[in-house]
C-alpha atoms as a PDB file:
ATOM      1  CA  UNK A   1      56.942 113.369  70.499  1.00  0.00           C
ATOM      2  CA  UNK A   2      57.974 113.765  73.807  1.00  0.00           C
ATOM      3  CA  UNK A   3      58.347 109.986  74.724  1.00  0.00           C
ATOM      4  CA  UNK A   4      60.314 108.881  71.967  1.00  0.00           C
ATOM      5  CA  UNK A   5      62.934 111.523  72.614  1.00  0.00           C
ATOM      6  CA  UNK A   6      62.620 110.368  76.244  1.00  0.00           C
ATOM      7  CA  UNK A   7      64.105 107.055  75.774  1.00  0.00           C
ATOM      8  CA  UNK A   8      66.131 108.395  73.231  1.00  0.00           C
ATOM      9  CA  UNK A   9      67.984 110.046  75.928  1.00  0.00           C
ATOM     10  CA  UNK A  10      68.054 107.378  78.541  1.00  0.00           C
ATOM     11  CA  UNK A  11      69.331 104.851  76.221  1.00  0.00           C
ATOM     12  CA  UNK A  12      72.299 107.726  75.319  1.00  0.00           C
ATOM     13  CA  UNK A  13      72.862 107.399  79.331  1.00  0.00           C
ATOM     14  CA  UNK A  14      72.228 103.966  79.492  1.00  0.00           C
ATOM     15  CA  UNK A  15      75.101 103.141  77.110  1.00  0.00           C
ATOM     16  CA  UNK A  16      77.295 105.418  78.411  1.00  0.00           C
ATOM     17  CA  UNK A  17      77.614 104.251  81.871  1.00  0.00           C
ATOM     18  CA  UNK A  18      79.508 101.321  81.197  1.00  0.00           C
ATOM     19  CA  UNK A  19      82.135 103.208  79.766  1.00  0.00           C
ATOM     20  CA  UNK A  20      82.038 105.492  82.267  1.00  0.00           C
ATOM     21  CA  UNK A  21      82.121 102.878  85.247  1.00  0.00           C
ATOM     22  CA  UNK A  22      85.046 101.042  83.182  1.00  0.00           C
ATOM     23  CA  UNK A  23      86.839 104.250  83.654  1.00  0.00           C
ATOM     24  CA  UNK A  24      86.621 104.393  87.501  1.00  0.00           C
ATOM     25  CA  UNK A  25      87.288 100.845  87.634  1.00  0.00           C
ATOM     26  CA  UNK A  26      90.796 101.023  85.568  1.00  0.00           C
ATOM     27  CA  UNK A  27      91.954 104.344  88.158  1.00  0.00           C
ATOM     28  CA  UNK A  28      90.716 102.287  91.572  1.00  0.00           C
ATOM     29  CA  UNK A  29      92.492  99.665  90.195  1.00  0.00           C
ATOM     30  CA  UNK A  30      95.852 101.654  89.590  1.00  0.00           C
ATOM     31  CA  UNK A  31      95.282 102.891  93.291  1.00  0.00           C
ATOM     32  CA  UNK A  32      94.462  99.187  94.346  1.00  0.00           C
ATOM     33  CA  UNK A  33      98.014  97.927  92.964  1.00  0.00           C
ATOM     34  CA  UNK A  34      99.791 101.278  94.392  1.00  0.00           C
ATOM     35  CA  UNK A  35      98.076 100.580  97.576  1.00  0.00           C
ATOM     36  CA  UNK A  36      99.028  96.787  98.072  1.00  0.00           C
ATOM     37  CA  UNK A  37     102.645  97.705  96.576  1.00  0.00           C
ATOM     38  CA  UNK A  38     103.296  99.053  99.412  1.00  0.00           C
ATOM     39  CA  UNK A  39     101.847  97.031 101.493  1.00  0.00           C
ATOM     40  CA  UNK A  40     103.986  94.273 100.116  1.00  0.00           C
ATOM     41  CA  UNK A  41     106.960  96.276 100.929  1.00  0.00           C
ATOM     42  CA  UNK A  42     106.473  97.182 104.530  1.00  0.00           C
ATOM     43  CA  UNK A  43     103.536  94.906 106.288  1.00  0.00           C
ATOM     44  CA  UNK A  44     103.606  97.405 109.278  1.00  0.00           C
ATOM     45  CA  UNK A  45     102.243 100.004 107.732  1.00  0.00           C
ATOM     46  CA  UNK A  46      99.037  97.854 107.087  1.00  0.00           C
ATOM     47  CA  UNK A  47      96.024  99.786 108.678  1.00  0.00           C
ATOM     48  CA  UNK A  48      93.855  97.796 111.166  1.00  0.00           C
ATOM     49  CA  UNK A  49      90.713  98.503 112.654  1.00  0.00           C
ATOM     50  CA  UNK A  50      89.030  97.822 116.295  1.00  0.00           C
ATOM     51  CA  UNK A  51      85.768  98.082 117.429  1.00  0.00           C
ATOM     52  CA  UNK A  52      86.726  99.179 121.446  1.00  0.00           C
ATOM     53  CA  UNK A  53      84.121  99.888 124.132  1.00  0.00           C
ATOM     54  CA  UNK A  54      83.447 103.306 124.895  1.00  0.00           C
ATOM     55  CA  UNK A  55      83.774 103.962 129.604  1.00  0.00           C
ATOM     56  CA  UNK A  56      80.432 103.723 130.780  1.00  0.00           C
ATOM     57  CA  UNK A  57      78.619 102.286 128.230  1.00  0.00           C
ATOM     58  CA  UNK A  58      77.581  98.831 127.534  1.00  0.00           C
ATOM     59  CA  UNK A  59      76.751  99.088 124.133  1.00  0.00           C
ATOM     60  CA  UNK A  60      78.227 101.597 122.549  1.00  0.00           C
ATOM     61  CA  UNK A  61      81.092 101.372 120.925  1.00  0.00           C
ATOM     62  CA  UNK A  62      83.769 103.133 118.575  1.00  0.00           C
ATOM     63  CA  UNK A  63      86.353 102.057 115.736  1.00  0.00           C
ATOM     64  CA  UNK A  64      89.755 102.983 116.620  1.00  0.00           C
ATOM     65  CA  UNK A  65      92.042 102.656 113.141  1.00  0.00           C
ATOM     66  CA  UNK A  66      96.024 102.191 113.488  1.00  0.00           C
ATOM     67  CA  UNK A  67      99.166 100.864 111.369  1.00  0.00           C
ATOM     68  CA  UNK A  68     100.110  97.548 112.504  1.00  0.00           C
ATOM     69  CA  UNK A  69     102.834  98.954 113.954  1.00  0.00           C
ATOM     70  CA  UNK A  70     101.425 101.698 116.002  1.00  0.00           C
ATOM     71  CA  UNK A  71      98.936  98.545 117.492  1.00  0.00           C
ATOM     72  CA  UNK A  72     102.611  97.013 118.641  1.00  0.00           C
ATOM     73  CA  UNK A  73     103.755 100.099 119.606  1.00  0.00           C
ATOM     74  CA  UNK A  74     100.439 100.789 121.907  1.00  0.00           C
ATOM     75  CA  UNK A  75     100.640  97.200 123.425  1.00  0.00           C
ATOM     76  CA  UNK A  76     104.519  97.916 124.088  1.00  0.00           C
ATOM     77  CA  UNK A  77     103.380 100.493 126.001  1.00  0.00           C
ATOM     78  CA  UNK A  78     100.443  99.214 128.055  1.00  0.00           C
ATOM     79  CA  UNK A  79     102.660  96.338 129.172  1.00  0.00           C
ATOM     80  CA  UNK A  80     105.320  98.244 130.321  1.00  0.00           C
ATOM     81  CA  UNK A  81     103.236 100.605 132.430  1.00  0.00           C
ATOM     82  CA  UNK A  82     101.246  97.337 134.059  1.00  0.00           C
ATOM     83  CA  UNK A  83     104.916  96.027 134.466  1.00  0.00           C
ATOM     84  CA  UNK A  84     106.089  99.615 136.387  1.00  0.00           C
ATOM     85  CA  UNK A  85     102.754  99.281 138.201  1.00  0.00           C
ATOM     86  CA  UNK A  86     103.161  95.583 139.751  1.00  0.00           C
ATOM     87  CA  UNK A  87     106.869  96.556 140.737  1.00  0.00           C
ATOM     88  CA  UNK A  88     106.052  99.798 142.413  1.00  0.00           C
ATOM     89  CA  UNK A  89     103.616  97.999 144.223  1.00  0.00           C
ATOM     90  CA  UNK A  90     105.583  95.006 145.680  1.00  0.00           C
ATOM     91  CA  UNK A  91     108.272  97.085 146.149  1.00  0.00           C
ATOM     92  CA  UNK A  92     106.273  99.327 148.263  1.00  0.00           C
ATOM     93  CA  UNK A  93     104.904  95.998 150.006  1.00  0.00           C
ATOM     94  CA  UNK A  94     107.822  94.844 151.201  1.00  0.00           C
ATOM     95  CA  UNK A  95     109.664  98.282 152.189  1.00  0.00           C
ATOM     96  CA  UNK A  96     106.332  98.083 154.458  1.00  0.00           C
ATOM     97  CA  UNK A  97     107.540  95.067 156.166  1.00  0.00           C
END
């Protein structure tokens, strides 16, 4: 008695997860199409990941995640302090001579 009602009730679960996986599907779907909507309207606002080395290791590593346009904005940055660097430092060289 026991068996029969056994895969009585898996094939009640069986046949329901279809529909319930179609449900999940249709919503990440909606918040697919939401999501790439506004990608479409402002490619800067993407979201871009990194795998960076971590100081003092060799291996290890960590993923660093940013908009597009904080990347540009971070790379503004960096060259503009090498750039203040390198002049500060000829400058000092030739006030030395």
């Amino acid at each position: 008695m026991k068996k029969p009602l056994l895969v009585l009730s898996l094939s009640v679960v069986v046949a329901a997860a279809p529909l319930h996986a179609m449900t999940e599907e249709s919503n990440a779907s909606a918040d697919d199409v939401a999501a790439e909507e506004a990608v479409e309207e402002d490619p800067s606002q993407r979201v871009r990941c990194r795998n960076q080395r971590v100081t003092g290791s060799n291996a290890r590593r960590i993923r660093v995640c940013m908009t597009i346009a904080e990347w540009s904005e971070l790379a503004r940055n960096g060259n503009r302090d090498a750039r203040r660097v390198l002049d500060d430092a000829q400058r000092d060289s030739t006030q030395r001579n």
